[in-house]
Protein backbone atom coordinates (compact mmCIF):
# COMPACT_ATOMS: atom_id res chain seq x y z
CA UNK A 1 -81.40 11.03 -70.18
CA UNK A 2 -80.13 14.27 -69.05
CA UNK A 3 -77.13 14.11 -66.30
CA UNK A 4 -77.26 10.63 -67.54
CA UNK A 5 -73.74 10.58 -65.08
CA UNK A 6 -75.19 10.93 -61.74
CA UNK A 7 -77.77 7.47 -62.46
CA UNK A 8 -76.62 4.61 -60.97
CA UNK A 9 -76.72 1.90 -64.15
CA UNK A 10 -77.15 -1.92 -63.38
CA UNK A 11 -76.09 -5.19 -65.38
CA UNK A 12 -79.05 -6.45 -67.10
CA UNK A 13 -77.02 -9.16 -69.27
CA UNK A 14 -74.58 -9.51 -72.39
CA UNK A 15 -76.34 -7.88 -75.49
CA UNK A 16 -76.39 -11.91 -77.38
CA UNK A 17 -78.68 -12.63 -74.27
CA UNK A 18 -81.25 -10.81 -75.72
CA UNK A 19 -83.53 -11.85 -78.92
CA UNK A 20 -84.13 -9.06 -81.84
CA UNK A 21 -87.87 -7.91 -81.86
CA UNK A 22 -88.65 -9.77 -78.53
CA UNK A 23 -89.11 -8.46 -75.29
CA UNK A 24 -87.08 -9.84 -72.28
CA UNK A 25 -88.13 -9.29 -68.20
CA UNK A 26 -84.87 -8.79 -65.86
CA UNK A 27 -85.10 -8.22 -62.45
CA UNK A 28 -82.96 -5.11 -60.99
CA UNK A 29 -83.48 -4.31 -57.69
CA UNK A 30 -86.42 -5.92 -56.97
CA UNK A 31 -88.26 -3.98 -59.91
CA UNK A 32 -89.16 -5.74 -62.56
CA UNK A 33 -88.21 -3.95 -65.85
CA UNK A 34 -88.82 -5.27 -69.99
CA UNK A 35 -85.68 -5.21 -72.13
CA UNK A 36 -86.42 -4.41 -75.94
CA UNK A 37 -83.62 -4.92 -78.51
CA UNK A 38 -84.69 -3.57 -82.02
CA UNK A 39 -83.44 -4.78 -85.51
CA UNK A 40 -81.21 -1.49 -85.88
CA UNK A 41 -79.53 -1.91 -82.70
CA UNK A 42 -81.40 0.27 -80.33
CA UNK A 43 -82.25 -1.36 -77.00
CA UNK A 44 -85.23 0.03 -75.19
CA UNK A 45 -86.26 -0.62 -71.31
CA UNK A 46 -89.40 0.15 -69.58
CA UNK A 47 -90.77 -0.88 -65.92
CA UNK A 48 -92.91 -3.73 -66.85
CA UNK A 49 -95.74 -2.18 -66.07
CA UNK A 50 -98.55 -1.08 -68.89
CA UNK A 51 -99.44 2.98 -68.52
CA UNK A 52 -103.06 1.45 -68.99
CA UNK A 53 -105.22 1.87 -66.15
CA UNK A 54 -105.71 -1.53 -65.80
CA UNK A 55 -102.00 -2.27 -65.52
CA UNK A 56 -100.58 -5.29 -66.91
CA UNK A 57 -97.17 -6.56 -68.25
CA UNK A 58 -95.24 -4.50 -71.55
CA UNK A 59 -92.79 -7.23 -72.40
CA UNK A 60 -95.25 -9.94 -73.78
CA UNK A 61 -95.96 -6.91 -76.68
CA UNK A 62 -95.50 -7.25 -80.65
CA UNK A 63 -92.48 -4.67 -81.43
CA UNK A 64 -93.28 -2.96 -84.76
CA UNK A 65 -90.05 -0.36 -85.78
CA UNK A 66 -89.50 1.60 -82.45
CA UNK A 67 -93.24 1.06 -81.43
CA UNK A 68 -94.32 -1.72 -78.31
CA UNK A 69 -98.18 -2.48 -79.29
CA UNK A 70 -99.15 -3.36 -75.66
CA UNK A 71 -100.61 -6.74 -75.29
CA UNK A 72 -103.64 -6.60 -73.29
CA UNK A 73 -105.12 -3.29 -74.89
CA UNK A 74 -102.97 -2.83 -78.28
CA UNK A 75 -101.93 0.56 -77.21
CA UNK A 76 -99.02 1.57 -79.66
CA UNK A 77 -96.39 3.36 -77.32
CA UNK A 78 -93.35 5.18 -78.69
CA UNK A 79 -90.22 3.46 -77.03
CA UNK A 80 -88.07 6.64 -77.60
CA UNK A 81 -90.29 8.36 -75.61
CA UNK A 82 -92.52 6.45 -73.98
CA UNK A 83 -95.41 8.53 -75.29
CA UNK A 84 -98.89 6.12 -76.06
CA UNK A 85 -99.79 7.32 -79.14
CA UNK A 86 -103.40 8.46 -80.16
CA UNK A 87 -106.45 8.28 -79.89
CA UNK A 88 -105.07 6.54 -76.39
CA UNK A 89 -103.03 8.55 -73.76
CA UNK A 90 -100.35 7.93 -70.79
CA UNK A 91 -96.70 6.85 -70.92
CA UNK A 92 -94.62 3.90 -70.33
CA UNK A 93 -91.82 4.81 -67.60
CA UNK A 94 -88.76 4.30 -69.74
CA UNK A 95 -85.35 3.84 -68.43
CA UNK A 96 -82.14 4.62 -69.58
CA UNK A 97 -79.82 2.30 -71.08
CA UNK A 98 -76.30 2.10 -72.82
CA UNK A 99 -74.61 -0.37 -74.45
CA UNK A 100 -70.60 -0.99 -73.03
CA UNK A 101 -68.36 -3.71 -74.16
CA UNK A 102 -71.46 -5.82 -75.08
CA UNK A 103 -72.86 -5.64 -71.71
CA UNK A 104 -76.57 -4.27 -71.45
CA UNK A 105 -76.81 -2.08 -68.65
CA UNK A 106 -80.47 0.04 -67.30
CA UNK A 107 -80.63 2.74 -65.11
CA UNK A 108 -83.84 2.89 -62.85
CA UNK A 109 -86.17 6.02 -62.10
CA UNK A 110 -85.58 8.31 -59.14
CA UNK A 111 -88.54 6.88 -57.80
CA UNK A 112 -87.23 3.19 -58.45
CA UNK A 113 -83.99 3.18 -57.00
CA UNK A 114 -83.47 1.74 -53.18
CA UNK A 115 -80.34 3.16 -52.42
């Protein structure tokens, strides 16, 4: 999250919108990206898109501490870094998020951004 002032953040919803422990799918610019409020307050987003490569969607996966076990192949990926951990390899594209006045908002990847 480094020159985290020069990404453009979006609204992805009020903080009480999203469910502890249970990933969410928003839309932000056309990209669809998986919300993923922890117990301790952390909130996590990732393009909804599994580093597998068969693909498939993150959000539908079992949160266990800061760890998203994928749900179509049970990789265990690190949401701090997006790191799959081992024996598996690959990473989730993570996005940045912050927390202001109870509003939820994501930043998107370079890559992902259409402006």
């Amino acid at each position: 999250m480094e020159k985290e002032s020069n990404l453009k953040f979006y609204a992805a919803g009020s903080v009480d919108e999203f469910l502890l422990q249970i990933g969410r799918v928003v839309e932000i610019n056309g990209q669809e990206i998986a919300v993923f409020p922890l117990s301790d307050g952390r909130i996590f987003a990732a393009v909804n898109q599994s580093p597998h490569p068969k693909g498939g969607p993150l959000a539908e996966g079992i949160l266990s501490g800061h760890y998203l076990y994928d749900p179509l192949y049970d990789w265990k990926i690190d949401l701090t870094t997006g790191l799959v951990q081992a024996p598996d390899t690959g990473r989730a594209s993570m996005c940045p998020v912050k927390v202001e006045n109870g509003q939820v908002w994501i930043a998107l990847e370079q890559q992902l951004q259409t402006t």
